[in-house]
PDBML (XML) file of the C-alpha atoms, coordinates in Angstrom:
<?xml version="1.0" encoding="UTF-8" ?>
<PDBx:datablock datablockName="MODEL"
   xmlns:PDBx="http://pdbml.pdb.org/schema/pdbx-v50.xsd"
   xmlns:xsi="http://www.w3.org/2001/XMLSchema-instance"
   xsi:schemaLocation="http://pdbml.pdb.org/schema/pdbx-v50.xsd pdbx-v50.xsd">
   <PDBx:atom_siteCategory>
      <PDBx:atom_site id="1">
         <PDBx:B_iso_or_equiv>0.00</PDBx:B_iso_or_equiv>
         <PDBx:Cartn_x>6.318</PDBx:Cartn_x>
         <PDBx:Cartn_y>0.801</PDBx:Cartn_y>
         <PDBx:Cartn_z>12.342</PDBx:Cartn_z>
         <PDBx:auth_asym_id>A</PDBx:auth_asym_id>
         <PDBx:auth_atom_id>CA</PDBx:auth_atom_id>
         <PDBx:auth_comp_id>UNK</PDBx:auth_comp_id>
         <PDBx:auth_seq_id>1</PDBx:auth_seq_id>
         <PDBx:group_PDB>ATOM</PDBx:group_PDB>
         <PDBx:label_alt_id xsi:nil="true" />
         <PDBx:label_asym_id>A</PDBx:label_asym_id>
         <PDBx:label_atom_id>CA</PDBx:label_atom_id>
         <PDBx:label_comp_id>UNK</PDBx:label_comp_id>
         <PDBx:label_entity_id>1</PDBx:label_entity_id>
         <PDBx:label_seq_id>1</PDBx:label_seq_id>
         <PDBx:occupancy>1.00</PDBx:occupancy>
         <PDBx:pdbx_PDB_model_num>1</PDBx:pdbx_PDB_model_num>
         <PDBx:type_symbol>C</PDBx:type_symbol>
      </PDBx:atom_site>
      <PDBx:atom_site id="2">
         <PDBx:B_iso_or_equiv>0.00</PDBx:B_iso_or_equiv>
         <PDBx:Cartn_x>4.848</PDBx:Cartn_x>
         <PDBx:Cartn_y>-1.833</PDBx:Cartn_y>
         <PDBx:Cartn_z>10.210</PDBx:Cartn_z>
         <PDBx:auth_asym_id>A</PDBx:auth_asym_id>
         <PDBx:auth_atom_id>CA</PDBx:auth_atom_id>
         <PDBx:auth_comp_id>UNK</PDBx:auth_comp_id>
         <PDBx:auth_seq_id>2</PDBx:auth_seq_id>
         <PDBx:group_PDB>ATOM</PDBx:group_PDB>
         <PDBx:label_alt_id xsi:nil="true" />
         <PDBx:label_asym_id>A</PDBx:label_asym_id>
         <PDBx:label_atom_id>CA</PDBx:label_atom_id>
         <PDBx:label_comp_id>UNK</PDBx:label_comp_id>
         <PDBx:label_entity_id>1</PDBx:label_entity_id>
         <PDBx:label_seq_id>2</PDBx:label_seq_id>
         <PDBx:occupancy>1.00</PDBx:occupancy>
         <PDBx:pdbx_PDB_model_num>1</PDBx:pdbx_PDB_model_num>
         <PDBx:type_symbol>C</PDBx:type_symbol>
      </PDBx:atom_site>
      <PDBx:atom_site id="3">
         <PDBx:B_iso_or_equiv>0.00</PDBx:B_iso_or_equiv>
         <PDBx:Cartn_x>3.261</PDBx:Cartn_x>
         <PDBx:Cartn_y>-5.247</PDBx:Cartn_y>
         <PDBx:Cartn_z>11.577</PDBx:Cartn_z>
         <PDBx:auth_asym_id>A</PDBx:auth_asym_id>
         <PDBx:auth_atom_id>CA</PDBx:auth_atom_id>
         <PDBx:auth_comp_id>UNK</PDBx:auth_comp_id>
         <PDBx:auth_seq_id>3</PDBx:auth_seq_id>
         <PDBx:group_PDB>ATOM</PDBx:group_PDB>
         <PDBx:label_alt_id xsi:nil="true" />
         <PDBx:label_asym_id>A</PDBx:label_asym_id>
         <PDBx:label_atom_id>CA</PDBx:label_atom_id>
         <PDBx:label_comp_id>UNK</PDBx:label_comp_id>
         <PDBx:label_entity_id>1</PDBx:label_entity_id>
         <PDBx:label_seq_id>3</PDBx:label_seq_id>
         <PDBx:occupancy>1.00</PDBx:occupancy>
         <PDBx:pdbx_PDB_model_num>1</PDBx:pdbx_PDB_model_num>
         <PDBx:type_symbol>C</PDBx:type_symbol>
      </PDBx:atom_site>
      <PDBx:atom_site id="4">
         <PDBx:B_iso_or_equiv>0.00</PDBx:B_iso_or_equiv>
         <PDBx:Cartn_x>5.206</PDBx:Cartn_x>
         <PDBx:Cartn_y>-7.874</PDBx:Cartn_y>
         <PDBx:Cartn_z>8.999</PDBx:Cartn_z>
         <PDBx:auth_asym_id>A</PDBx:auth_asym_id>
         <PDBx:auth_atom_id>CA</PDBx:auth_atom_id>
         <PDBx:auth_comp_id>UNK</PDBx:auth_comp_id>
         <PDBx:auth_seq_id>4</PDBx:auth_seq_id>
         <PDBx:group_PDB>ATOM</PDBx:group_PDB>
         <PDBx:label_alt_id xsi:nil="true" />
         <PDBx:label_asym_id>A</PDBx:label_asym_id>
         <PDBx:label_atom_id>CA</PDBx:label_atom_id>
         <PDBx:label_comp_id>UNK</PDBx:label_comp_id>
         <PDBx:label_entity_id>1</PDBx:label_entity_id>
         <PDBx:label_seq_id>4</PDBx:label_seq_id>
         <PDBx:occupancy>1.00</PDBx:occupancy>
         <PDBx:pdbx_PDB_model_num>1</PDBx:pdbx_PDB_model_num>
         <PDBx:type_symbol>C</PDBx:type_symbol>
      </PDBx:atom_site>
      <PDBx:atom_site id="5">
         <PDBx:B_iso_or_equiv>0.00</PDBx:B_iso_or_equiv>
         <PDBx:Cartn_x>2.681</PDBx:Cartn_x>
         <PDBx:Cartn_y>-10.947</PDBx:Cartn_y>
         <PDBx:Cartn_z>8.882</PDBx:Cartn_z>
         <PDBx:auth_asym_id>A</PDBx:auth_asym_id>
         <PDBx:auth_atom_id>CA</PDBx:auth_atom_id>
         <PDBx:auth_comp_id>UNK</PDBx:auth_comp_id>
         <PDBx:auth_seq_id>5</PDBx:auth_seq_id>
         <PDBx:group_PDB>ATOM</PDBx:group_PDB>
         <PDBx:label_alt_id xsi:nil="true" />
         <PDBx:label_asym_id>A</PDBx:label_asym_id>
         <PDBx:label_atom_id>CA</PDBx:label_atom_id>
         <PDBx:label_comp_id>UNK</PDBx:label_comp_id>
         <PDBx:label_entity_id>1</PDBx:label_entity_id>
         <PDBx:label_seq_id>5</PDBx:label_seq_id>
         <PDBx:occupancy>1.00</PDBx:occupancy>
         <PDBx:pdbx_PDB_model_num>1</PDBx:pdbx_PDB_model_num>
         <PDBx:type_symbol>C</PDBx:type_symbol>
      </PDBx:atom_site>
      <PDBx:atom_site id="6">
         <PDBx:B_iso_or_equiv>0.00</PDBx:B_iso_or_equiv>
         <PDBx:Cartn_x>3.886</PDBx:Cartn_x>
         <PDBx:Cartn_y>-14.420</PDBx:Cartn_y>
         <PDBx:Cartn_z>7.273</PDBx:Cartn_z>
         <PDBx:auth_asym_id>A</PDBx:auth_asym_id>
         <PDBx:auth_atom_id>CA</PDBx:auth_atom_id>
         <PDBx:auth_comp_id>UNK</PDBx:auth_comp_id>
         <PDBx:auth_seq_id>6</PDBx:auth_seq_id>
         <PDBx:group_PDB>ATOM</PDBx:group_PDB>
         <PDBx:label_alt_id xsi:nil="true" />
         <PDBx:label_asym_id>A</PDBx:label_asym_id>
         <PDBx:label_atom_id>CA</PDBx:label_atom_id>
         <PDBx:label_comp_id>UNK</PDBx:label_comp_id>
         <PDBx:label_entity_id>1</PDBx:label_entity_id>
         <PDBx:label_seq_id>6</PDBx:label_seq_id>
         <PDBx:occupancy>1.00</PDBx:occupancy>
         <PDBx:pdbx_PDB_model_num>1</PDBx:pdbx_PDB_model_num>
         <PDBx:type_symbol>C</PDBx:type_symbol>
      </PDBx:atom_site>
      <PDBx:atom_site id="7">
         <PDBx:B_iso_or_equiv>0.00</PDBx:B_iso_or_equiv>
         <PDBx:Cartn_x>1.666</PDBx:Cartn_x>
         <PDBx:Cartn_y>-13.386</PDBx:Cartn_y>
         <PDBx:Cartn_z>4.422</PDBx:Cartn_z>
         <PDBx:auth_asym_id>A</PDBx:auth_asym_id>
         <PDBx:auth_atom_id>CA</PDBx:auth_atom_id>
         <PDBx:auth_comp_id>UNK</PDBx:auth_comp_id>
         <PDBx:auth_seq_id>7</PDBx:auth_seq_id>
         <PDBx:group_PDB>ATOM</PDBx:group_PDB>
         <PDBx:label_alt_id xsi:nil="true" />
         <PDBx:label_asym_id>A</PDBx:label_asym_id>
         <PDBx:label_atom_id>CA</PDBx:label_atom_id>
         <PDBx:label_comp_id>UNK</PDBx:label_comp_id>
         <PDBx:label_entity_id>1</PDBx:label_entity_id>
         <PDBx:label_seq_id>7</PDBx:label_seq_id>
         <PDBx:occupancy>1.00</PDBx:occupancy>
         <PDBx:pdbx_PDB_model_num>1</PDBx:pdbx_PDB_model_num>
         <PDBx:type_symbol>C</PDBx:type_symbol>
      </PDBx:atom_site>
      <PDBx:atom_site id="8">
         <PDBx:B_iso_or_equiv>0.00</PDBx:B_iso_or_equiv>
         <PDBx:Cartn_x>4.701</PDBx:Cartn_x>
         <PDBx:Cartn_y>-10.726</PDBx:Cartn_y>
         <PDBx:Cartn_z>1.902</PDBx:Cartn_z>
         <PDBx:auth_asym_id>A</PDBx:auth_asym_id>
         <PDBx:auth_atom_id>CA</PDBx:auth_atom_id>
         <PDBx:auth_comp_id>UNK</PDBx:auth_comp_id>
         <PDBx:auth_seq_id>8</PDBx:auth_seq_id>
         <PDBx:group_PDB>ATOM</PDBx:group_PDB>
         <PDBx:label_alt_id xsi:nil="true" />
         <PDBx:label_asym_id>A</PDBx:label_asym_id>
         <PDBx:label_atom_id>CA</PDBx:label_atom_id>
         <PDBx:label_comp_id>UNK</PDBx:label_comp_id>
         <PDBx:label_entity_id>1</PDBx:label_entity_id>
         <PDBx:label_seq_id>8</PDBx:label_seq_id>
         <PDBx:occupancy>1.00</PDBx:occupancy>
         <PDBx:pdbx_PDB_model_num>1</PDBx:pdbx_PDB_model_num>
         <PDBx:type_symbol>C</PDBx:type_symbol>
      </PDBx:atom_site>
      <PDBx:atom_site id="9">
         <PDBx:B_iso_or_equiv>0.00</PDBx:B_iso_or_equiv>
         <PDBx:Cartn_x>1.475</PDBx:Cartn_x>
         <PDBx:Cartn_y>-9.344</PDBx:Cartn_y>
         <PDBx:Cartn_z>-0.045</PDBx:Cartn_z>
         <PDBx:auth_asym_id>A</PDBx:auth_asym_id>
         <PDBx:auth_atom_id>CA</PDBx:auth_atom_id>
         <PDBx:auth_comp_id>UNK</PDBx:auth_comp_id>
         <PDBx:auth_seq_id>9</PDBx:auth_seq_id>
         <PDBx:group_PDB>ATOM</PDBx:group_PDB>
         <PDBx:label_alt_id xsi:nil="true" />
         <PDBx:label_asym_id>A</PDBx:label_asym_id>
         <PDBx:label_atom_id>CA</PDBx:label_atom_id>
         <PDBx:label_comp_id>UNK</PDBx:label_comp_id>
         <PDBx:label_entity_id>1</PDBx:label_entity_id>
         <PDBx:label_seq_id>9</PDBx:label_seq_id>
         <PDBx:occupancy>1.00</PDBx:occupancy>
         <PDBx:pdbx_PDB_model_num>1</PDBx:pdbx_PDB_model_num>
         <PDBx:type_symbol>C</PDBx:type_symbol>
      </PDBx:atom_site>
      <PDBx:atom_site id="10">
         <PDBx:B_iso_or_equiv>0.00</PDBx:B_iso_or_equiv>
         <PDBx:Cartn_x>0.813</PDBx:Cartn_x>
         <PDBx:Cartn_y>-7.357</PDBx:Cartn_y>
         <PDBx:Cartn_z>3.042</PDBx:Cartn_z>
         <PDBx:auth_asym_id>A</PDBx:auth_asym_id>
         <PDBx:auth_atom_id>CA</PDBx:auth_atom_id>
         <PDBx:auth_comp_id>UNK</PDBx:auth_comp_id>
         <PDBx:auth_seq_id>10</PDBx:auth_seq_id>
         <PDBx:group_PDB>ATOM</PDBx:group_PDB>
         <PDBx:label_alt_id xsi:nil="true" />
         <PDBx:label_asym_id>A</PDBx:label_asym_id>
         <PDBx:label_atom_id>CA</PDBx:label_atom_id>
         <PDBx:label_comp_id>UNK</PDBx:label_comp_id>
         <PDBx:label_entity_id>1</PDBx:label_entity_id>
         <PDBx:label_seq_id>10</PDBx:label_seq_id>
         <PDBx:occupancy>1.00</PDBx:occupancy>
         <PDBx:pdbx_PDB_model_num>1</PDBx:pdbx_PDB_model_num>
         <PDBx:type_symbol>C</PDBx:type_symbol>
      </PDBx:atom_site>
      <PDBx:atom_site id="11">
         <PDBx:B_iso_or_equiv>0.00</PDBx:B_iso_or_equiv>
         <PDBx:Cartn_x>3.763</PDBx:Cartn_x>
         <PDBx:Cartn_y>-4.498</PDBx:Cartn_y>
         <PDBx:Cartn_z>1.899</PDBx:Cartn_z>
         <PDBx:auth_asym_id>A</PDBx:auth_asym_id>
         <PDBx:auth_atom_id>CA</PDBx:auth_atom_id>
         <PDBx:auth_comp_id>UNK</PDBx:auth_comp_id>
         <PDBx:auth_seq_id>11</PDBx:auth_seq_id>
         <PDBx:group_PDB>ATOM</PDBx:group_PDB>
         <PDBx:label_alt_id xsi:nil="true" />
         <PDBx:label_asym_id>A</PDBx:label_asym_id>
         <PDBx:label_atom_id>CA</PDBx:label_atom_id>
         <PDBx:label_comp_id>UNK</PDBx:label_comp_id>
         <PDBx:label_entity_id>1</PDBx:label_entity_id>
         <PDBx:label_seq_id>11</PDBx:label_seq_id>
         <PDBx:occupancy>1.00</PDBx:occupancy>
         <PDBx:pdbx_PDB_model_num>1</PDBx:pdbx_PDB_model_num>
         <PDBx:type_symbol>C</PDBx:type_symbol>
      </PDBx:atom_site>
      <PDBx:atom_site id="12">
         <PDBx:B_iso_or_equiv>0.00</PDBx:B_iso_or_equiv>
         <PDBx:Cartn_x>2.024</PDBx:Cartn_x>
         <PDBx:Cartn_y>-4.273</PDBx:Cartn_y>
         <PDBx:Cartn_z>-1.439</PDBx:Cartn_z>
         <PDBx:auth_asym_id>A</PDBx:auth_asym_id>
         <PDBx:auth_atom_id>CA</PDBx:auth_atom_id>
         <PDBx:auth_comp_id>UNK</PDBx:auth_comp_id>
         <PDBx:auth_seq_id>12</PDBx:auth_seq_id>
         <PDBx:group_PDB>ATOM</PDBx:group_PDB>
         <PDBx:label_alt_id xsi:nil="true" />
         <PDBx:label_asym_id>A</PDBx:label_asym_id>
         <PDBx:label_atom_id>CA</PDBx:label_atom_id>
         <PDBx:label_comp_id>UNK</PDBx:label_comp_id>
         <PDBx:label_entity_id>1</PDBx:label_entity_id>
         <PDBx:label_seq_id>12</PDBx:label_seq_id>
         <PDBx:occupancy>1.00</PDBx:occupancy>
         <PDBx:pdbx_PDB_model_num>1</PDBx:pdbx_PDB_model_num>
         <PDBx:type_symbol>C</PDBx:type_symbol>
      </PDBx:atom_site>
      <PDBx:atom_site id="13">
         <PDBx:B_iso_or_equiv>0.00</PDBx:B_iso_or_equiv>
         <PDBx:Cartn_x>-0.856</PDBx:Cartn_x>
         <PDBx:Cartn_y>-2.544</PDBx:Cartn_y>
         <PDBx:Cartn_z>-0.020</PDBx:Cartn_z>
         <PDBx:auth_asym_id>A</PDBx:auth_asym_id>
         <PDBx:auth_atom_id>CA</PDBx:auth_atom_id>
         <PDBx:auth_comp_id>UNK</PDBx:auth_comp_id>
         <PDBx:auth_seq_id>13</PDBx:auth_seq_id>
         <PDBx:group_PDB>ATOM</PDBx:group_PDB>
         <PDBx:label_alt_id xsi:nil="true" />
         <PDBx:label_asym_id>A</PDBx:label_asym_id>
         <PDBx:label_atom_id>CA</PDBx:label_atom_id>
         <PDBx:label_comp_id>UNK</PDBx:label_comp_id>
         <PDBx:label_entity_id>1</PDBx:label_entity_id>
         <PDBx:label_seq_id>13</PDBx:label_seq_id>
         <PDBx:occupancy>1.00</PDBx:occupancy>
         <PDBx:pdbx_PDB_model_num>1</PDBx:pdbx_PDB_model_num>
         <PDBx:type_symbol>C</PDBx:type_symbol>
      </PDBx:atom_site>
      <PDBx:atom_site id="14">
         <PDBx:B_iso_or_equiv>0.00</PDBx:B_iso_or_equiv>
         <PDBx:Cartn_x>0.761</PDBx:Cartn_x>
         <PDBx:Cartn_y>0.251</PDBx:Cartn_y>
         <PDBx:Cartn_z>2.111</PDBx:Cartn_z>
         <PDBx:auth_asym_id>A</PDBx:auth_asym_id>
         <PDBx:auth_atom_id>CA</PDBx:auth_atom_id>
         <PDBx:auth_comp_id>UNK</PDBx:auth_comp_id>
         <PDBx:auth_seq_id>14</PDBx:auth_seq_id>
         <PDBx:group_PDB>ATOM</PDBx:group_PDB>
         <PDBx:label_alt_id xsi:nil="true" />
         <PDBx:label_asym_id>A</PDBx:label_asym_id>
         <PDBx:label_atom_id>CA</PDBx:label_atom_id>
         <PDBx:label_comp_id>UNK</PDBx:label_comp_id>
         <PDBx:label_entity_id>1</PDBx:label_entity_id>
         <PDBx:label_seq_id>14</PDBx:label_seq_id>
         <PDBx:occupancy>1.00</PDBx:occupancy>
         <PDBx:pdbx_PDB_model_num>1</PDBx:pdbx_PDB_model_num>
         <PDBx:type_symbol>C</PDBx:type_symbol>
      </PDBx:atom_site>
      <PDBx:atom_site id="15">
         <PDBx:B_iso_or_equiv>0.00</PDBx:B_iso_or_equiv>
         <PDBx:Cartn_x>-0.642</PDBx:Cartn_x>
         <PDBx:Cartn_y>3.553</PDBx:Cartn_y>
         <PDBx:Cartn_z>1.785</PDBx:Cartn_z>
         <PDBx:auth_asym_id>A</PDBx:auth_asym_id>
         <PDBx:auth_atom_id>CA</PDBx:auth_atom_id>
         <PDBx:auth_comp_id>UNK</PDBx:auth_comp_id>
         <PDBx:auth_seq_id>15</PDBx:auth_seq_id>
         <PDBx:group_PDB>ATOM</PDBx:group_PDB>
         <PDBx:label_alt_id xsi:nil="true" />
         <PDBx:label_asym_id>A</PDBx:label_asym_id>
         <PDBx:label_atom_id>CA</PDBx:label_atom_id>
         <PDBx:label_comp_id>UNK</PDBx:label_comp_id>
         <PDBx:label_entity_id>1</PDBx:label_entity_id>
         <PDBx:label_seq_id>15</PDBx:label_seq_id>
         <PDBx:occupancy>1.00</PDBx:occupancy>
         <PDBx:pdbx_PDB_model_num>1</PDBx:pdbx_PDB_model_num>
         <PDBx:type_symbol>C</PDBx:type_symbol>
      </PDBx:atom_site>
      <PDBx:atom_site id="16">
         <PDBx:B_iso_or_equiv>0.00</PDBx:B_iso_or_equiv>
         <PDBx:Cartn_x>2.587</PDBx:Cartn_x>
         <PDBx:Cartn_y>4.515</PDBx:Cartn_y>
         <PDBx:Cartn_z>-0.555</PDBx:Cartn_z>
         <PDBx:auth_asym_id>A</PDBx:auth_asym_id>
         <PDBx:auth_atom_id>CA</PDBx:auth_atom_id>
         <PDBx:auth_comp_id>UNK</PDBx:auth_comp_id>
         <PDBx:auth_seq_id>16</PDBx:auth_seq_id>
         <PDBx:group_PDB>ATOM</PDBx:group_PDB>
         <PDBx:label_alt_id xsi:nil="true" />
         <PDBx:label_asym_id>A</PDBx:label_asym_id>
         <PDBx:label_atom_id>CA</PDBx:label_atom_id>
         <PDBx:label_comp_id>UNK</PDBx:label_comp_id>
         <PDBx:label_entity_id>1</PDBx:label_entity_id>
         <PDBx:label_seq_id>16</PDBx:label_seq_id>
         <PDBx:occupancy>1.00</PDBx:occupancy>
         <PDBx:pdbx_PDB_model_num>1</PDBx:pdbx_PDB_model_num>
         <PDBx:type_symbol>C</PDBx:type_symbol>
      </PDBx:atom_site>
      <PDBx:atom_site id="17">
         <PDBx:B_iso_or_equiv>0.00</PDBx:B_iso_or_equiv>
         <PDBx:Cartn_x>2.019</PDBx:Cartn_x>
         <PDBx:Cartn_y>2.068</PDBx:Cartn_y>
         <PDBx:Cartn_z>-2.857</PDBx:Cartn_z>
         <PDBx:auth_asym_id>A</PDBx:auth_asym_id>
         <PDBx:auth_atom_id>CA</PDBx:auth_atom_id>
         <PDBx:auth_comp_id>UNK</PDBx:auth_comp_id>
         <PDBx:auth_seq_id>17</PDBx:auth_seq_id>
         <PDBx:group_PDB>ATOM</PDBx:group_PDB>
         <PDBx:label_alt_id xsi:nil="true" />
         <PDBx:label_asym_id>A</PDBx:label_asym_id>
         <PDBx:label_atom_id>CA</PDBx:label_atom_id>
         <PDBx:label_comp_id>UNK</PDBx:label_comp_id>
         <PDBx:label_entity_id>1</PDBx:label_entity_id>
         <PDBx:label_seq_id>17</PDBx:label_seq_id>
         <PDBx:occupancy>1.00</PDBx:occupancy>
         <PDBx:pdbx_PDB_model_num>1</PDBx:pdbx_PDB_model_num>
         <PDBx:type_symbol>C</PDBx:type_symbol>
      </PDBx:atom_site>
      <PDBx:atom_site id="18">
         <PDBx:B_iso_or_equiv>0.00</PDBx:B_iso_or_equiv>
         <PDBx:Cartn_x>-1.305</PDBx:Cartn_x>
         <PDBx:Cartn_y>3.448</PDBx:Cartn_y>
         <PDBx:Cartn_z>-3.878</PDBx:Cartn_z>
         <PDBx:auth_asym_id>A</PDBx:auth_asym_id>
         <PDBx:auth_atom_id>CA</PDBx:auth_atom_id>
         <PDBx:auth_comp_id>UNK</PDBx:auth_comp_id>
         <PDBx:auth_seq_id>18</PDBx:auth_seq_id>
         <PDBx:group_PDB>ATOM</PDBx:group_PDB>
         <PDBx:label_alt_id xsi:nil="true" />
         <PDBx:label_asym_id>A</PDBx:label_asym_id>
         <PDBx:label_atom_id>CA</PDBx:label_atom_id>
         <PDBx:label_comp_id>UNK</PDBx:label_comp_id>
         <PDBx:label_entity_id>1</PDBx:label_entity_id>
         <PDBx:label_seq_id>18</PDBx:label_seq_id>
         <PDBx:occupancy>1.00</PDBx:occupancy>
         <PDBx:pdbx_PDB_model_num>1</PDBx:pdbx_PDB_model_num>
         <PDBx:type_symbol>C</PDBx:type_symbol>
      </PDBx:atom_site>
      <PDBx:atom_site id="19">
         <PDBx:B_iso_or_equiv>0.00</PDBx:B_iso_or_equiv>
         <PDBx:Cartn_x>-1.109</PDBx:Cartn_x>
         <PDBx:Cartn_y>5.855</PDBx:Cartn_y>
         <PDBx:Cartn_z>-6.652</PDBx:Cartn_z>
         <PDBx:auth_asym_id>A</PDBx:auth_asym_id>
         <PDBx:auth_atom_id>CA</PDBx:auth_atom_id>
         <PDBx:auth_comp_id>UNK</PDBx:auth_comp_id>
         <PDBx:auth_seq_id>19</PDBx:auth_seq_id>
         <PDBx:group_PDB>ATOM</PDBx:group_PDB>
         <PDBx:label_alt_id xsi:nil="true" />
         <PDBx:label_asym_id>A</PDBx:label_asym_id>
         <PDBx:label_atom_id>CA</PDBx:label_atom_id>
         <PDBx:label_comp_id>UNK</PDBx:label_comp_id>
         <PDBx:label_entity_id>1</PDBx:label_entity_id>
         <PDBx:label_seq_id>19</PDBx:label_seq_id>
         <PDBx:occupancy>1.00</PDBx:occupancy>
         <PDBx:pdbx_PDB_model_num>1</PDBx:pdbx_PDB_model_num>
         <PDBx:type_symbol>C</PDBx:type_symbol>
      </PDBx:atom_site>
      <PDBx:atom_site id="20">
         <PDBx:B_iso_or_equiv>0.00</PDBx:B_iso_or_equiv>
         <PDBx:Cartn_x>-3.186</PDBx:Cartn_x>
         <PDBx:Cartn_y>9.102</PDBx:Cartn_y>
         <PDBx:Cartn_z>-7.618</PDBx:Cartn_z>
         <PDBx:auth_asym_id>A</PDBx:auth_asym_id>
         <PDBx:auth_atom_id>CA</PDBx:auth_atom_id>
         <PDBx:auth_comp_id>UNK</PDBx:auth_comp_id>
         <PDBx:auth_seq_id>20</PDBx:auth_seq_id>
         <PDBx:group_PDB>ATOM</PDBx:group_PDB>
         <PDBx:label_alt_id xsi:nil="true" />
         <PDBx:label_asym_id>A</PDBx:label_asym_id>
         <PDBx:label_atom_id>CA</PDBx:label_atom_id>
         <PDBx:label_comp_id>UNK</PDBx:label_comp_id>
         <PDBx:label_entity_id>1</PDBx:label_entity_id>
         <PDBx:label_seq_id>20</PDBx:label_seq_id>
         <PDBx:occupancy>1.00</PDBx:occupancy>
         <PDBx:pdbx_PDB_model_num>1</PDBx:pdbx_PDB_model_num>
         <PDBx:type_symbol>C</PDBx:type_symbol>
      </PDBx:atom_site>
      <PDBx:atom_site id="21">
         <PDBx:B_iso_or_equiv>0.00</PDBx:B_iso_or_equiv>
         <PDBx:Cartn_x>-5.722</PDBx:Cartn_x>
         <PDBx:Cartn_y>10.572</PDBx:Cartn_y>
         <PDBx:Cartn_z>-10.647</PDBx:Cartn_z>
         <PDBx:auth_asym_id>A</PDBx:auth_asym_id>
         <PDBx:auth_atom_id>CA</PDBx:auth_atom_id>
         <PDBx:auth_comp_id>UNK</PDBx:auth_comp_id>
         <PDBx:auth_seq_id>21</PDBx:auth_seq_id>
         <PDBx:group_PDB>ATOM</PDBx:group_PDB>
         <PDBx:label_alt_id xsi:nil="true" />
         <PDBx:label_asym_id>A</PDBx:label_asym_id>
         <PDBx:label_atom_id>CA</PDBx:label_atom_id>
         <PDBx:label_comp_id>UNK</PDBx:label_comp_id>
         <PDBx:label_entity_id>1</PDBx:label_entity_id>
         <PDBx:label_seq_id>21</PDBx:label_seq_id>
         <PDBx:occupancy>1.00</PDBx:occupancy>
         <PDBx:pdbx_PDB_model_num>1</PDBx:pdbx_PDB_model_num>
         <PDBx:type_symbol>C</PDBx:type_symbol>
      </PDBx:atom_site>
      <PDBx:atom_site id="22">
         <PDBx:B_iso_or_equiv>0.00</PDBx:B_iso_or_equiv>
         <PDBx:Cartn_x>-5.357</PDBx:Cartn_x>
         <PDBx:Cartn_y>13.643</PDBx:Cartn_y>
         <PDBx:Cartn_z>-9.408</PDBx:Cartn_z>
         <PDBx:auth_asym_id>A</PDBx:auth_asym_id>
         <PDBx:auth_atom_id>CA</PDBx:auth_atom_id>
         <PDBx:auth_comp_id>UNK</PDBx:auth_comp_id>
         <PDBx:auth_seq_id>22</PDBx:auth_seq_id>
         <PDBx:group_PDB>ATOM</PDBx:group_PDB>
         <PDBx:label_alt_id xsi:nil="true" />
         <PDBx:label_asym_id>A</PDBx:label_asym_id>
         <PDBx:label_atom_id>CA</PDBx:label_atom_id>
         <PDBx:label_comp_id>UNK</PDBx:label_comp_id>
         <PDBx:label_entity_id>1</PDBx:label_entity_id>
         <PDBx:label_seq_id>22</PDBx:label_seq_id>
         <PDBx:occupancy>1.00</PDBx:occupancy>
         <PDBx:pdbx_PDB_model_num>1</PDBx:pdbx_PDB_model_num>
         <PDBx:type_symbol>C</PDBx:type_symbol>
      </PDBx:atom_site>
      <PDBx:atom_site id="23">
         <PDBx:B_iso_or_equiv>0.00</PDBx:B_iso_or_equiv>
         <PDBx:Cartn_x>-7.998</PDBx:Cartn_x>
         <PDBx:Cartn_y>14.262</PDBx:Cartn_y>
         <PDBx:Cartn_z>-12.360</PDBx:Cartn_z>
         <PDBx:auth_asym_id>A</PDBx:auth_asym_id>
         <PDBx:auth_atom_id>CA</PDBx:auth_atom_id>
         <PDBx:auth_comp_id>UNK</PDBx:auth_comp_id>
         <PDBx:auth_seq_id>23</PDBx:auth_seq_id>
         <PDBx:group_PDB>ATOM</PDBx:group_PDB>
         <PDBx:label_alt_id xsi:nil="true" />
         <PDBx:label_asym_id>A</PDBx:label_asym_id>
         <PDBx:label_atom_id>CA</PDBx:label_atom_id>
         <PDBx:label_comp_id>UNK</PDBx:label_comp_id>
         <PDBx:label_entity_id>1</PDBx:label_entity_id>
         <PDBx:label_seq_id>23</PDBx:label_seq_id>
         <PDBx:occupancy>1.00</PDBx:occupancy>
         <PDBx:pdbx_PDB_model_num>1</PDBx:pdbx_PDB_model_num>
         <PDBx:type_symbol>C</PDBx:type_symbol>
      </PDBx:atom_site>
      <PDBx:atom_site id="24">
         <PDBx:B_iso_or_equiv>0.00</PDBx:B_iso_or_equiv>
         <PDBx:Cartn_x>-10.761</PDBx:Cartn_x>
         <PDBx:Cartn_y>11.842</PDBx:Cartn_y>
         <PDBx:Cartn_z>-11.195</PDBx:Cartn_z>
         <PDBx:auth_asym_id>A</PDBx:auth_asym_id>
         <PDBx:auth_atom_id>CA</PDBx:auth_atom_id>
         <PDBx:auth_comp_id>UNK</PDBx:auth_comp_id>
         <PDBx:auth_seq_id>24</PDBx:auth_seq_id>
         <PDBx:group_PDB>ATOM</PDBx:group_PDB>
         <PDBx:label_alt_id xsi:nil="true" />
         <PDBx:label_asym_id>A</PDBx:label_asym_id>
         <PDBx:label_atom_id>CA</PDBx:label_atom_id>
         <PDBx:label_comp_id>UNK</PDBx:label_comp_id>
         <PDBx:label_entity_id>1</PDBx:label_entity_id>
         <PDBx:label_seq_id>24</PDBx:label_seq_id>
         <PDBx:occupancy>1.00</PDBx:occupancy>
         <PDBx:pdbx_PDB_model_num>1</PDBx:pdbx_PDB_model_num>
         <PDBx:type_symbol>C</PDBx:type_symbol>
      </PDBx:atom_site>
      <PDBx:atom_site id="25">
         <PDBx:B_iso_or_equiv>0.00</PDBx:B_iso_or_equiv>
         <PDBx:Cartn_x>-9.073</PDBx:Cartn_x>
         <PDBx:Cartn_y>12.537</PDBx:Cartn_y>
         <PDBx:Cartn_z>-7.771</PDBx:Cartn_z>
         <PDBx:auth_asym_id>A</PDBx:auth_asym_id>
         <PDBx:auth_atom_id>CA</PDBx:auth_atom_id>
         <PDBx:auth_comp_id>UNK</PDBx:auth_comp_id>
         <PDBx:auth_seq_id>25</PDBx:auth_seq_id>
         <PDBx:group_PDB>ATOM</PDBx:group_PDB>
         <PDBx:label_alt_id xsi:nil="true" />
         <PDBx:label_asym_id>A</PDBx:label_asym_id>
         <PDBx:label_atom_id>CA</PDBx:label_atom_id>
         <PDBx:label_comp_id>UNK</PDBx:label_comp_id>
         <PDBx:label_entity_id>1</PDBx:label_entity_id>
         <PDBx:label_seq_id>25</PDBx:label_seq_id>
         <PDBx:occupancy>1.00</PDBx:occupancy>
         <PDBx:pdbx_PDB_model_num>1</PDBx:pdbx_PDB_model_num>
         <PDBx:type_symbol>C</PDBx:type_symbol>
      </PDBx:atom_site>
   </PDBx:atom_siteCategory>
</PDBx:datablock>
């Protein structure tokens, strides 16, 4: 369950939205 605030930009920085270097890891 996500907590949706007034602010949108808070979806952008779910934990799915950050990608991985799996090289650099």
């Amino acid at each position: 369950t996500k907590t949706i605030t007034e602010n949108f930009e808070d979806l952008r920085f779910d934990i799915s939205t950050f990608e991985y270097d799996e090289e650099n890891d």
